[in-house]
PDB file of N, CA and C in Angstrom:
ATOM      1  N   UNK A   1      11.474 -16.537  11.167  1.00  0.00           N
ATOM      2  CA  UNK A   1      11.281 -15.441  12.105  1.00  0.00           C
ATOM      3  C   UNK A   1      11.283 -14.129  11.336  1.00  0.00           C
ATOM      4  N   UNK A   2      10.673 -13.331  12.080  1.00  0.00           N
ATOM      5  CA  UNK A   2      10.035 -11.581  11.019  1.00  0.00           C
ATOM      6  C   UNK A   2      10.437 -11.174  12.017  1.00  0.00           C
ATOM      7  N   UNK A   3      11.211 -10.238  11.874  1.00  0.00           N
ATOM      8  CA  UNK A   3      11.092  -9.064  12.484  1.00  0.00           C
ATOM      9  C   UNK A   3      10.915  -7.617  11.725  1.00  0.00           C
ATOM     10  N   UNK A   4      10.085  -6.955  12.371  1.00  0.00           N
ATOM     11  CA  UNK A   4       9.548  -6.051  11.739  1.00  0.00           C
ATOM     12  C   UNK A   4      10.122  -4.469  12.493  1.00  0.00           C
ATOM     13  N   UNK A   5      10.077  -3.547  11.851  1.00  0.00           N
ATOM     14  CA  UNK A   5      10.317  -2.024  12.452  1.00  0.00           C
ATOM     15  C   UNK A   5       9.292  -1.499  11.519  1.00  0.00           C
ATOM     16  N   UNK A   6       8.142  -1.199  12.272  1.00  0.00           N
ATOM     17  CA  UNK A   6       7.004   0.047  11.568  1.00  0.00           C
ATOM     18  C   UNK A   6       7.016   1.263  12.220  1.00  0.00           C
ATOM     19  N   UNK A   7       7.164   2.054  11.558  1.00  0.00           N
ATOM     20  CA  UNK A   7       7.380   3.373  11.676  1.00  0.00           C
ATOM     21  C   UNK A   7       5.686   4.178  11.246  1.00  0.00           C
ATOM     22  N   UNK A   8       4.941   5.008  12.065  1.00  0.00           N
ATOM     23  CA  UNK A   8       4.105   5.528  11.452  1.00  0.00           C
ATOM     24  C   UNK A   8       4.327   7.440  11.861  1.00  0.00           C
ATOM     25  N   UNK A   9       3.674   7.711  11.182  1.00  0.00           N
ATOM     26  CA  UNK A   9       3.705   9.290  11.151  1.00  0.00           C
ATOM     27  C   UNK A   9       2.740  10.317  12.284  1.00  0.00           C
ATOM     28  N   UNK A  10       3.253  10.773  13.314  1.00  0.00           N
ATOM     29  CA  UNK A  10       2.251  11.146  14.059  1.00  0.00           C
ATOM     30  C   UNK A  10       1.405  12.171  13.424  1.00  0.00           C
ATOM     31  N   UNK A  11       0.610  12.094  14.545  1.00  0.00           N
ATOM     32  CA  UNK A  11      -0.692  13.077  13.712  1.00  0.00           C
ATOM     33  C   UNK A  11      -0.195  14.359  13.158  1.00  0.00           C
ATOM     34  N   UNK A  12      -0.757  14.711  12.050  1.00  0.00           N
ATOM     35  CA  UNK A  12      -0.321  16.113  10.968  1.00  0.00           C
ATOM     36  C   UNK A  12       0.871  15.710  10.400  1.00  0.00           C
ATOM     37  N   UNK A  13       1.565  14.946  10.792  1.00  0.00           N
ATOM     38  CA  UNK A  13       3.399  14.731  10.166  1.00  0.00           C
ATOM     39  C   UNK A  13       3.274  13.804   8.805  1.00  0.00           C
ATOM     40  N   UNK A  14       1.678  13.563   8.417  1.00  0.00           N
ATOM     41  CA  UNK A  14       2.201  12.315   6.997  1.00  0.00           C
ATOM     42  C   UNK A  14       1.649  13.736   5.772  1.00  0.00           C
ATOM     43  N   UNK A  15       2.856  13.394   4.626  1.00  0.00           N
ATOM     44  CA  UNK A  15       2.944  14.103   3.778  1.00  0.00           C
ATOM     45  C   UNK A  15       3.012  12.761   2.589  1.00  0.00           C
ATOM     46  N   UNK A  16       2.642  13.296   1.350  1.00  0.00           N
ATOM     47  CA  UNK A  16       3.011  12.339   0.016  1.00  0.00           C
ATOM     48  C   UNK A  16       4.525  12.176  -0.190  1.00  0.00           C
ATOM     49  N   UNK A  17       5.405  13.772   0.350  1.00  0.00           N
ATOM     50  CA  UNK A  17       6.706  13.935  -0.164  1.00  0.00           C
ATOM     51  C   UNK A  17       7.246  13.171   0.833  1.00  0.00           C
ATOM     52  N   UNK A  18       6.998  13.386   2.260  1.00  0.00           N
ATOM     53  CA  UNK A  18       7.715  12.874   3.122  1.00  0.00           C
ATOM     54  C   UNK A  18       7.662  11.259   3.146  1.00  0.00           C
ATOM     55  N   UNK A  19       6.621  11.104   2.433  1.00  0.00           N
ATOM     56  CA  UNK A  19       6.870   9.145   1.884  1.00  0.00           C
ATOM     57  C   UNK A  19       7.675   9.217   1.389  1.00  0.00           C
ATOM     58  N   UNK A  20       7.860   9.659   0.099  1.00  0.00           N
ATOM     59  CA  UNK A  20       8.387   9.253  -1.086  1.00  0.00           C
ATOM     60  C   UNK A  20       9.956   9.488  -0.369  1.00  0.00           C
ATOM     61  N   UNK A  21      10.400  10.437   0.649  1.00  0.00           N
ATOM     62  CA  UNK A  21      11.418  10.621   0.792  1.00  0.00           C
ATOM     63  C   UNK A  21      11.702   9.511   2.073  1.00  0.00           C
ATOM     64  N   UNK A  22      11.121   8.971   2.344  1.00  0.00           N
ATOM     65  CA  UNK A  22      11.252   7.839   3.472  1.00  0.00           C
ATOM     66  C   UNK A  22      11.799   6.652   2.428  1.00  0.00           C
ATOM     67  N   UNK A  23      10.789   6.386   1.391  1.00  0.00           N
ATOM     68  CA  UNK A  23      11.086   5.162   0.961  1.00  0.00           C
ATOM     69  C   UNK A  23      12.564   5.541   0.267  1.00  0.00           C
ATOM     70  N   UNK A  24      13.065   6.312  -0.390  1.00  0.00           N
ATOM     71  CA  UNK A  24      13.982   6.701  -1.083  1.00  0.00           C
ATOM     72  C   UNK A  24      15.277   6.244   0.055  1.00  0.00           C
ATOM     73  N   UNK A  25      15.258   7.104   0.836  1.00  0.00           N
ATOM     74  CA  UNK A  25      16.245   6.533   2.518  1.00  0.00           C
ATOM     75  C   UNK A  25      16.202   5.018   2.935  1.00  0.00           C
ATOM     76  N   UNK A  26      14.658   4.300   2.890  1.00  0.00           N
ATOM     77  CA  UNK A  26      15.039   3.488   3.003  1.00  0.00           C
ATOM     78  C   UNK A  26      15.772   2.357   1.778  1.00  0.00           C
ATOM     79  N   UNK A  27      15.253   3.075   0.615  1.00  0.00           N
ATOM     80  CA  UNK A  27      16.221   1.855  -0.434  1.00  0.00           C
ATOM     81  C   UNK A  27      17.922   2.292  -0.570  1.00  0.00           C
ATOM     82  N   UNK A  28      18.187   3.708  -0.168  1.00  0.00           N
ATOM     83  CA  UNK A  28      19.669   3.781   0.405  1.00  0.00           C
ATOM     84  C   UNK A  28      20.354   2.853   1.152  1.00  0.00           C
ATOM     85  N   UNK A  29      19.625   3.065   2.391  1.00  0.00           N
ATOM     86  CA  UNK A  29      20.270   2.081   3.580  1.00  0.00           C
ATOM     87  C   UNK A  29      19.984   0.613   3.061  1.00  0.00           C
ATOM     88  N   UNK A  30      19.306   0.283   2.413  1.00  0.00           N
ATOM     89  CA  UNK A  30      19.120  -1.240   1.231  1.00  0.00           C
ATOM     90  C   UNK A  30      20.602  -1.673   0.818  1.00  0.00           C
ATOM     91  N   UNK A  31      20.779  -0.314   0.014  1.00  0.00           N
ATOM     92  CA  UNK A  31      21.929  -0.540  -0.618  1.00  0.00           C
ATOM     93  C   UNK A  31      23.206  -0.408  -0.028  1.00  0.00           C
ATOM     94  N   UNK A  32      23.752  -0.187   1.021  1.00  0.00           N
ATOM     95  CA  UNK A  32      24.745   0.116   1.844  1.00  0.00           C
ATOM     96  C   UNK A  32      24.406  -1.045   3.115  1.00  0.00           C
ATOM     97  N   UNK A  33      23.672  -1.183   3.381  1.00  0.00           N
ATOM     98  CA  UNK A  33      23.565  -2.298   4.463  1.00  0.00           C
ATOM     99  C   UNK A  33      23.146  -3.791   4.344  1.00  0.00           C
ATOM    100  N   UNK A  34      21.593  -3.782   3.083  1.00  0.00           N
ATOM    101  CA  UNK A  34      21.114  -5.119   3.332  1.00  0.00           C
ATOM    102  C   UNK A  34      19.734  -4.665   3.907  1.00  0.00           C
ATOM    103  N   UNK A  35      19.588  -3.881   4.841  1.00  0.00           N
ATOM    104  CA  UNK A  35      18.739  -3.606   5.682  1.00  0.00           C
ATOM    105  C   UNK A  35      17.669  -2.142   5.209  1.00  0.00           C
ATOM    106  N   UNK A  36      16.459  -2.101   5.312  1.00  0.00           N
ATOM    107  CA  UNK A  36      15.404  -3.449   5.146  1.00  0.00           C
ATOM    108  C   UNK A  36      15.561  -4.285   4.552  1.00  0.00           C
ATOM    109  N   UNK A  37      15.053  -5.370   5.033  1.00  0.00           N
ATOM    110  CA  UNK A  37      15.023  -6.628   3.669  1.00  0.00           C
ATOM    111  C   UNK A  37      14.088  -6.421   3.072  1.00  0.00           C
ATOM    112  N   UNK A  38      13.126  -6.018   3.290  1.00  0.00           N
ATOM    113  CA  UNK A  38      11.771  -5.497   2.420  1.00  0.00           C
ATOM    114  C   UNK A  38      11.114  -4.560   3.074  1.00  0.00           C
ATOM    115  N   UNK A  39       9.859  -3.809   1.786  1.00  0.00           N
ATOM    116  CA  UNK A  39       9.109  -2.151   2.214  1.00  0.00           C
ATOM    117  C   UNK A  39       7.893  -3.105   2.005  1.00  0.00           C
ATOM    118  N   UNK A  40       6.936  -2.537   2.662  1.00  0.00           N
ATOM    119  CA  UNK A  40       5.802  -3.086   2.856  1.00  0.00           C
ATOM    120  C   UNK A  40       5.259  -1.338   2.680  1.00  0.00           C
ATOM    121  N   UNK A  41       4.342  -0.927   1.887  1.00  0.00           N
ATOM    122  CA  UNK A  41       4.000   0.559   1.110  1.00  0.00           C
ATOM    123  C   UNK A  41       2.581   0.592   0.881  1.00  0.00           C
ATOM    124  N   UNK A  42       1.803   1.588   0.751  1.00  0.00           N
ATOM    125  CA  UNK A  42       1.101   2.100  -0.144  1.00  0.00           C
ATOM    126  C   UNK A  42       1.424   3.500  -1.114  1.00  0.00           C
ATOM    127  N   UNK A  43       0.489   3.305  -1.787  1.00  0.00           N
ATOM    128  CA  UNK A  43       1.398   4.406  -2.996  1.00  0.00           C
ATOM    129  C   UNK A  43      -0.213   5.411  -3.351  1.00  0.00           C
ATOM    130  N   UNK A  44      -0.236   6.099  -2.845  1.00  0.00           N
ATOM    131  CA  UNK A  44      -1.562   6.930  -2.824  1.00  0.00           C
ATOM    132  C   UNK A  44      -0.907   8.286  -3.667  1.00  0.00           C
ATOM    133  N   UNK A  45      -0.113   8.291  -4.780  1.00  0.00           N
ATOM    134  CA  UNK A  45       0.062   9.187  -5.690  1.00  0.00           C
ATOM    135  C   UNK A  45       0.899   8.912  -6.692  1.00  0.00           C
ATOM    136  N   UNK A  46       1.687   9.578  -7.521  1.00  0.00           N
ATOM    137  CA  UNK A  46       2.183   9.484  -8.424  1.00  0.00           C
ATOM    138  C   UNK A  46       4.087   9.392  -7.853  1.00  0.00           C
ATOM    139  N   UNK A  47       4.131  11.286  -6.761  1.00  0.00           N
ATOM    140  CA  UNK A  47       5.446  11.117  -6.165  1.00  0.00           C
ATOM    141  C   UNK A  47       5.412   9.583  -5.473  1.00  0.00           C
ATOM    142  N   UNK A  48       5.014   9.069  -4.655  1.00  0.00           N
ATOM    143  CA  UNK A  48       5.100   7.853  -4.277  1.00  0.00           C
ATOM    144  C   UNK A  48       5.802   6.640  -4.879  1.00  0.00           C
ATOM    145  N   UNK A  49       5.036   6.682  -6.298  1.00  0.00           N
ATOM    146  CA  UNK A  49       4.658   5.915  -6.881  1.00  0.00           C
ATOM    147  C   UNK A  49       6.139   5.799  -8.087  1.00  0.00           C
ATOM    148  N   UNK A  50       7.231   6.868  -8.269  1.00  0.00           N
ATOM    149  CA  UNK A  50       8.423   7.263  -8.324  1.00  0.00           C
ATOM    150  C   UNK A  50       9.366   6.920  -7.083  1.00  0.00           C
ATOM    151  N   UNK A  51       9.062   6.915  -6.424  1.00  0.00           N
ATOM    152  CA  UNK A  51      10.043   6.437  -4.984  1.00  0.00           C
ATOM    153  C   UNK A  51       9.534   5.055  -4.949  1.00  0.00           C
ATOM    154  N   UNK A  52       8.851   4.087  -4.985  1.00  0.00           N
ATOM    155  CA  UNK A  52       8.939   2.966  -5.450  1.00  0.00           C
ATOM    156  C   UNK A  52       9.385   2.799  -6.169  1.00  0.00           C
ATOM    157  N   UNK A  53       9.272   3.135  -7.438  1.00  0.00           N
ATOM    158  CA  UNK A  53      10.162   2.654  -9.122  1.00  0.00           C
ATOM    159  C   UNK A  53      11.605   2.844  -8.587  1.00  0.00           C
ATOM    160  N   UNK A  54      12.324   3.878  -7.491  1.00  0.00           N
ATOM    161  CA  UNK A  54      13.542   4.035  -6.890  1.00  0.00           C
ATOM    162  C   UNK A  54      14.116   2.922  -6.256  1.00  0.00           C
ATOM    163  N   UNK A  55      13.287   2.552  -5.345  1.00  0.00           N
ATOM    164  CA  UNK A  55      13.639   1.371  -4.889  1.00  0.00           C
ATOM    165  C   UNK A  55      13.901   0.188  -5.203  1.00  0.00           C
ATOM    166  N   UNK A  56      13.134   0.307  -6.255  1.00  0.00           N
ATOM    167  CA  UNK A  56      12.715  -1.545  -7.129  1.00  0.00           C
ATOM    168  C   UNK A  56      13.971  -1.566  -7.790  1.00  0.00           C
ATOM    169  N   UNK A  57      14.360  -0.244  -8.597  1.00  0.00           N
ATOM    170  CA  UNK A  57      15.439  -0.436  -8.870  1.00  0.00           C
ATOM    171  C   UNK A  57      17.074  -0.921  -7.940  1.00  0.00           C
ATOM    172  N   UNK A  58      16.786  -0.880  -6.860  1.00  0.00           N
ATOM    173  CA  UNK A  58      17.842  -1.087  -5.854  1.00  0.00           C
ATOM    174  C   UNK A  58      17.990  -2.087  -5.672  1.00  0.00           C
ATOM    175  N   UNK A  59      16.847  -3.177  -6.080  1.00  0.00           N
ATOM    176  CA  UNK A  59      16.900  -4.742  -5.817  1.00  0.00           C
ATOM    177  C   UNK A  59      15.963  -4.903  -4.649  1.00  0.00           C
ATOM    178  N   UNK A  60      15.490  -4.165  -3.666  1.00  0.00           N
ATOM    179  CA  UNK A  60      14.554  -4.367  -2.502  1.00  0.00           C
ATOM    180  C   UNK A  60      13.475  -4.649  -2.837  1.00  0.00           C
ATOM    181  N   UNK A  61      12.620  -5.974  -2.281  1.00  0.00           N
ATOM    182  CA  UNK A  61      11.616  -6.384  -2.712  1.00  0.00           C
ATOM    183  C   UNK A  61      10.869  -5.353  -1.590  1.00  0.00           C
ATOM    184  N   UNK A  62       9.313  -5.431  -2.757  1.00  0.00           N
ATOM    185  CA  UNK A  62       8.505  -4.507  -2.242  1.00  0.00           C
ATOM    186  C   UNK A  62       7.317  -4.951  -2.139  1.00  0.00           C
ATOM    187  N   UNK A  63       6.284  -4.563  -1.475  1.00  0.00           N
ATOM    188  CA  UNK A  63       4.988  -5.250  -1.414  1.00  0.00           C
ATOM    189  C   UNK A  63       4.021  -4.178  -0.998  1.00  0.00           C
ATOM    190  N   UNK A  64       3.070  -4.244  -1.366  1.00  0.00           N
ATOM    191  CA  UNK A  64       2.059  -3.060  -1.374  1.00  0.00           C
ATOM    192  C   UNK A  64       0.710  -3.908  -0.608  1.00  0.00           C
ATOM    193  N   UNK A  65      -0.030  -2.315  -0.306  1.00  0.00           N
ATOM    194  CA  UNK A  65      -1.438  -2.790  -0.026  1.00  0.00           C
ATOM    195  C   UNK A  65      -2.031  -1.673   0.249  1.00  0.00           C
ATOM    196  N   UNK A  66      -3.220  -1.631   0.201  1.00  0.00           N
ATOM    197  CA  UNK A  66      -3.918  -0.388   0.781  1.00  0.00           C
ATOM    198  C   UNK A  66      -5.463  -0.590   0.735  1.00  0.00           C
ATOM    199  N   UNK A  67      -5.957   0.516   1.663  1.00  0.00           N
ATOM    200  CA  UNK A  67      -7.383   0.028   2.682  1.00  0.00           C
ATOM    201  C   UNK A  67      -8.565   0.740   1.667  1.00  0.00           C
ATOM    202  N   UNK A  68      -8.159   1.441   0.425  1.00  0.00           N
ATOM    203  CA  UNK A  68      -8.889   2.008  -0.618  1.00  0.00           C
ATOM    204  C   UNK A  68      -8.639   1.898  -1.799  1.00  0.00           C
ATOM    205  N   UNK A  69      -8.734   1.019  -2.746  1.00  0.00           N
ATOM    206  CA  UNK A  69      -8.903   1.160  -3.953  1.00  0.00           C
ATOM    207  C   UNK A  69      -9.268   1.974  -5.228  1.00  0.00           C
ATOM    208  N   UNK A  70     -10.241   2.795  -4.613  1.00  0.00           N
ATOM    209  CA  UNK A  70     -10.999   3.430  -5.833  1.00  0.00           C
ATOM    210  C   UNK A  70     -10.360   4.720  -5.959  1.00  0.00           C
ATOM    211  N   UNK A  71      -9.667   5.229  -5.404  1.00  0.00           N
ATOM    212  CA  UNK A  71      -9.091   6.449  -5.995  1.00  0.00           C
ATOM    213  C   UNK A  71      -8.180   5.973  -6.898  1.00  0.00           C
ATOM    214  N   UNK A  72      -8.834   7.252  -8.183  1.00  0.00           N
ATOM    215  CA  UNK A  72      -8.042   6.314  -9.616  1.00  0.00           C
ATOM    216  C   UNK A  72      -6.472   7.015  -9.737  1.00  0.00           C
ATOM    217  N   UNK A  73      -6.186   7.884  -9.441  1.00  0.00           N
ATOM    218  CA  UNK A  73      -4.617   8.418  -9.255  1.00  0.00           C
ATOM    219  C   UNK A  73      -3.686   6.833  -8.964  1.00  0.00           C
ATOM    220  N   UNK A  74      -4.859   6.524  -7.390  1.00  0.00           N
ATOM    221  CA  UNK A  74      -4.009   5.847  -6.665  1.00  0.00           C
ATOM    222  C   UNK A  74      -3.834   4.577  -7.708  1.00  0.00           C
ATOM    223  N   UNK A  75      -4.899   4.118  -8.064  1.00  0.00           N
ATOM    224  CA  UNK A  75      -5.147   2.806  -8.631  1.00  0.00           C
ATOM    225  C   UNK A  75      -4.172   2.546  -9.846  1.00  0.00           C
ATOM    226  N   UNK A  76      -4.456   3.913 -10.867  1.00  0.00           N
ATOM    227  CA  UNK A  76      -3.439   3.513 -11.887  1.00  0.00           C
ATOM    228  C   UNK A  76      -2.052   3.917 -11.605  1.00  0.00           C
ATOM    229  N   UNK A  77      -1.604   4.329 -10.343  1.00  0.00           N
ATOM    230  CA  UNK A  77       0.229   3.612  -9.961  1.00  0.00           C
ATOM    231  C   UNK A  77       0.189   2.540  -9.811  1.00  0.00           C
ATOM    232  N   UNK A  78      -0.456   2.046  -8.806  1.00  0.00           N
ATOM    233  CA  UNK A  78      -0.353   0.840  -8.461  1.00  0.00           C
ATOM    234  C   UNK A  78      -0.720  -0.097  -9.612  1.00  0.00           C
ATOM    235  N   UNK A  79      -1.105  -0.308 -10.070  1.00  0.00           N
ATOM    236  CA  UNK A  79      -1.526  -1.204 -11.606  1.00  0.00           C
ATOM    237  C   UNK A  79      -0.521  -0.967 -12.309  1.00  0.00           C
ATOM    238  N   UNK A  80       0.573  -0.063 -12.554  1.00  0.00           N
ATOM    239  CA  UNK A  80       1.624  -0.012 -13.713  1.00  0.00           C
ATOM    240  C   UNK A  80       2.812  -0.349 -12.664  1.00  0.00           C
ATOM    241  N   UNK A  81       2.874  -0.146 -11.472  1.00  0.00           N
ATOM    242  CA  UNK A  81       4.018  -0.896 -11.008  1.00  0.00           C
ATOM    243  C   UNK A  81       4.188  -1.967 -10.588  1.00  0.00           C
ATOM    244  N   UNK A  82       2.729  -2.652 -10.732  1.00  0.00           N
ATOM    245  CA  UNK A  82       2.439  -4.382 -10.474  1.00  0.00           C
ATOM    246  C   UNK A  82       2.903  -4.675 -11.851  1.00  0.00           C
ATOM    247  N   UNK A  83       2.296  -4.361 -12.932  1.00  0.00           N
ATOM    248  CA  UNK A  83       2.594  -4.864 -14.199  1.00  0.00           C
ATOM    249  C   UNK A  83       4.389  -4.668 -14.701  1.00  0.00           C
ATOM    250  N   UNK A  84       5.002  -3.797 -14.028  1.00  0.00           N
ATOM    251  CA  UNK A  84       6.075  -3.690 -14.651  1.00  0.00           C
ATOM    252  C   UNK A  84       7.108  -4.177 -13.409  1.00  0.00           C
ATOM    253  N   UNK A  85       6.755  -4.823 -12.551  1.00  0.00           N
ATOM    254  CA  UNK A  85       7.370  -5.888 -11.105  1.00  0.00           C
ATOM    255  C   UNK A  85       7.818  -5.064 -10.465  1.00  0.00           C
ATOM    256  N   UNK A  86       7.732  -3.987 -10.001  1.00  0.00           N
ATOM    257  CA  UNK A  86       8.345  -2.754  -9.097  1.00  0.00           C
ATOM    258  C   UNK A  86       7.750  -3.451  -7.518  1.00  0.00           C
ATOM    259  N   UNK A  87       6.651  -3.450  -7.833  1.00  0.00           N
ATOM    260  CA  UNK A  87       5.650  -4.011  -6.302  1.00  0.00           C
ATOM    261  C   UNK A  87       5.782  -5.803  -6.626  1.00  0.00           C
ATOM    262  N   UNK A  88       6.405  -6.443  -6.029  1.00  0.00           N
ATOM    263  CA  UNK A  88       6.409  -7.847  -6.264  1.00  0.00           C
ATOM    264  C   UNK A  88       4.597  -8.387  -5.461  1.00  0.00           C
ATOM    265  N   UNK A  89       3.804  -7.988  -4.963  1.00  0.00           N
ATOM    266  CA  UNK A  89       2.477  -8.253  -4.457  1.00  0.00           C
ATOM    267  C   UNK A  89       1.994  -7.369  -4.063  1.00  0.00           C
ATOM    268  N   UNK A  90       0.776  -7.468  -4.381  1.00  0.00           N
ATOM    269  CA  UNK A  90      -0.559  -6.181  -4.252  1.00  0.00           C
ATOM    270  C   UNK A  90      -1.831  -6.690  -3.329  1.00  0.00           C
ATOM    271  N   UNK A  91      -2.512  -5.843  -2.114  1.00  0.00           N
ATOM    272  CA  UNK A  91      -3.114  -6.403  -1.622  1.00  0.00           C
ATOM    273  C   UNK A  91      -4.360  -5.003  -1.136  1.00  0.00           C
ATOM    274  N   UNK A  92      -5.257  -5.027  -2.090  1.00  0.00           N
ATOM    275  CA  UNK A  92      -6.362  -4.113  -1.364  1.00  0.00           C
ATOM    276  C   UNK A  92      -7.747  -4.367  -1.397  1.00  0.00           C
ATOM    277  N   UNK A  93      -8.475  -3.718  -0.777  1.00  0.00           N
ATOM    278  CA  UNK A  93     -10.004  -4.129  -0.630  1.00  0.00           C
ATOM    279  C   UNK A  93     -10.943  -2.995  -0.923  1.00  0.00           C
ATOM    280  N   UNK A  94     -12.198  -3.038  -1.694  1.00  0.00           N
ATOM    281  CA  UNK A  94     -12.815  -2.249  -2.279  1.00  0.00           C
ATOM    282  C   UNK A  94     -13.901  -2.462  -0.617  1.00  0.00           C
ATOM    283  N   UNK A  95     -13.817  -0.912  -0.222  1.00  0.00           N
ATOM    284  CA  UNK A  95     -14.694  -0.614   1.413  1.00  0.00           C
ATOM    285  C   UNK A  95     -15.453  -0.824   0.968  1.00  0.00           C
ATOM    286  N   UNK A  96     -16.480  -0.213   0.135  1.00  0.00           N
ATOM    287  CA  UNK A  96     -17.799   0.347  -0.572  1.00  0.00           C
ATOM    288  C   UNK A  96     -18.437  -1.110  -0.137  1.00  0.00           C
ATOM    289  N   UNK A  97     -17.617  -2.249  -1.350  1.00  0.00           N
ATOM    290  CA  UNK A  97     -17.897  -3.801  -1.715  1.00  0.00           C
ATOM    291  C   UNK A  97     -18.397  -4.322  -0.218  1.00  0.00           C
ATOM    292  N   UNK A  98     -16.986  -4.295   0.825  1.00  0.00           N
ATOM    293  CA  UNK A  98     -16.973  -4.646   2.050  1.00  0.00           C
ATOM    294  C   UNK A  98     -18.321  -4.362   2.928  1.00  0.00           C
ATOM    295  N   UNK A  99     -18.155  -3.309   2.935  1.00  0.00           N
ATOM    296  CA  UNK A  99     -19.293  -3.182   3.911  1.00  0.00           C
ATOM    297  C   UNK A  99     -20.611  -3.144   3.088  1.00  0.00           C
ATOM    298  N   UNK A 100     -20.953  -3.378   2.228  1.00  0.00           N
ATOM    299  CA  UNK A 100     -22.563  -3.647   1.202  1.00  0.00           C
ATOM    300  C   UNK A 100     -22.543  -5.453   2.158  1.00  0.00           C
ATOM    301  N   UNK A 101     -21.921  -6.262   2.173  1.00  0.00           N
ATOM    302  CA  UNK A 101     -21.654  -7.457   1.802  1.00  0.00           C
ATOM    303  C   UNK A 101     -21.609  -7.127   3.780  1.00  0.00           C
ATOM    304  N   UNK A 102     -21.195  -7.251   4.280  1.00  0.00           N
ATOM    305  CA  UNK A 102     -21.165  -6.660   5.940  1.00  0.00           C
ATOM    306  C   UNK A 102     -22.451  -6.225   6.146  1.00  0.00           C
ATOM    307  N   UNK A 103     -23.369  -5.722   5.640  1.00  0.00           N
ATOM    308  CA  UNK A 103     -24.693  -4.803   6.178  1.00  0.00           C
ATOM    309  C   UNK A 103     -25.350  -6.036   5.386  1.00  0.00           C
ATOM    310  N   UNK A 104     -25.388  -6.601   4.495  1.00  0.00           N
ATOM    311  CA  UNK A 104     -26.348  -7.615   3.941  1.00  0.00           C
ATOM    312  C   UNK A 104     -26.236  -8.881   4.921  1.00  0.00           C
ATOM    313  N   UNK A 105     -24.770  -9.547   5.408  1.00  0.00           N
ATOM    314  CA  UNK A 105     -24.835 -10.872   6.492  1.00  0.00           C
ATOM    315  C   UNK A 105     -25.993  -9.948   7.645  1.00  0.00           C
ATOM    316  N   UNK A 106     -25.519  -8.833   7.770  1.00  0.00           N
ATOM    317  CA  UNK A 106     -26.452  -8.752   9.506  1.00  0.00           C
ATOM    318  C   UNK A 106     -27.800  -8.268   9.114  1.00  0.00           C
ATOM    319  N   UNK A 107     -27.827  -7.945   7.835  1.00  0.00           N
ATOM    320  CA  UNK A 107     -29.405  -8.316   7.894  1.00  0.00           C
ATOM    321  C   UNK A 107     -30.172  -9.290   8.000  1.00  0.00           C
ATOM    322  N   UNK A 108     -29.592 -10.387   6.892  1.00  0.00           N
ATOM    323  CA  UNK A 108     -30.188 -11.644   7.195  1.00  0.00           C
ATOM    324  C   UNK A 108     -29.656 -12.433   8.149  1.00  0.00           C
ATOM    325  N   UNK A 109     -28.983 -11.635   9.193  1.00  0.00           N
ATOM    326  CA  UNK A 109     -28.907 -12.639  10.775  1.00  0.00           C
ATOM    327  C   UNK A 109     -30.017 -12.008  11.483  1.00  0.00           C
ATOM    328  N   UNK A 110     -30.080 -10.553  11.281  1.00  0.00           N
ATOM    329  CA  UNK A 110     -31.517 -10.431  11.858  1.00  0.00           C
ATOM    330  C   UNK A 110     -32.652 -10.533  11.401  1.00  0.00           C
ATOM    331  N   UNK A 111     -32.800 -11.173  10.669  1.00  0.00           N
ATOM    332  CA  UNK A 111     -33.958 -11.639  10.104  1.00  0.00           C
ATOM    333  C   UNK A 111     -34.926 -10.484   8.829  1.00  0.00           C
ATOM    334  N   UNK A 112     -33.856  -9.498   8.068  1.00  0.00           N
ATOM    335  CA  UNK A 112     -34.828  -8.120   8.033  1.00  0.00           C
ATOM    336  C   UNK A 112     -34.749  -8.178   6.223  1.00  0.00           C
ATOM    337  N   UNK A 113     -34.373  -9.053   5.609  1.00  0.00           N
ATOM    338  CA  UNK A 113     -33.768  -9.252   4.417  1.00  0.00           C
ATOM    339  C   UNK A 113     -32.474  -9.013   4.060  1.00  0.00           C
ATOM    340  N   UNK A 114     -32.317  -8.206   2.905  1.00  0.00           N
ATOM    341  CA  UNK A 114     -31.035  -7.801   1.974  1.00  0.00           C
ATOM    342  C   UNK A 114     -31.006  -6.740   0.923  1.00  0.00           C
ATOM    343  N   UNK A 115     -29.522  -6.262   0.779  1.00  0.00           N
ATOM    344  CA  UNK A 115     -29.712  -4.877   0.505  1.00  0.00           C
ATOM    345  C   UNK A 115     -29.714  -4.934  -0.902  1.00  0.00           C
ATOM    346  N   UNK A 116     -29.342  -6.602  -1.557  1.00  0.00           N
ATOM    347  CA  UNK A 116     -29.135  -6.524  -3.129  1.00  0.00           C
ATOM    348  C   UNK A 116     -30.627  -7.694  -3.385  1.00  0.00           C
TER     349      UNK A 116
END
């Protein structure tokens, strides 16, 4: 059984700092409670990407993902904190890829060719 608490940021309220200072709180309460048992993150900067290395250090397993890849800031955190086990799993998808590969099936369902 999962139980989950997601928290998202209402509109105008998401900041890089105000992550980094979320995840930081939550690997506190890690360490004093147990609770989260795990962060489920993206790391779309560098501060971020320091408040993970915070956490990992706390013992809280962590797991990443995110809906963009190609920003290279983003990419090379995430690549040095996979390699150095901060993020125990990484999970993202290149859009660009996605939807080339999405517009090519419905072409050839409609009969009109392909885009490669």
């Amino acid at each position: 059984r999962v139980n989950l608490d997601l928290e998202l940021y209402p509109p105008g309220g998401y900041s890089e700092t105000r992550m980094a200072n979320d995840i930081r709180q939550a690997a506190d309460e890690y360490s004093r409670s147990g609770s989260p048992s795990a962060l489920v993150v993206t790391v779309p900067s560098e501060a971020v990407s320091r408040a993970v290395r915070y956490a990992a250090g706390k013992d809280i397993p962590i797991f990443g993902l995110n809906s963009g890849f190609n920003e290279t800031e983003s990419r090379e955190c995430l690549c040095s904190l996979v390699q150095d086990g901060s993020i125990l799993f990484f999970t993202a998808m290149d859009e660009r890829l996605g939807g080339s590969i999405a517009a090519d099936y419905f072409l050839k369902e409609l009969d009109v060719g392909s885009m490669f």
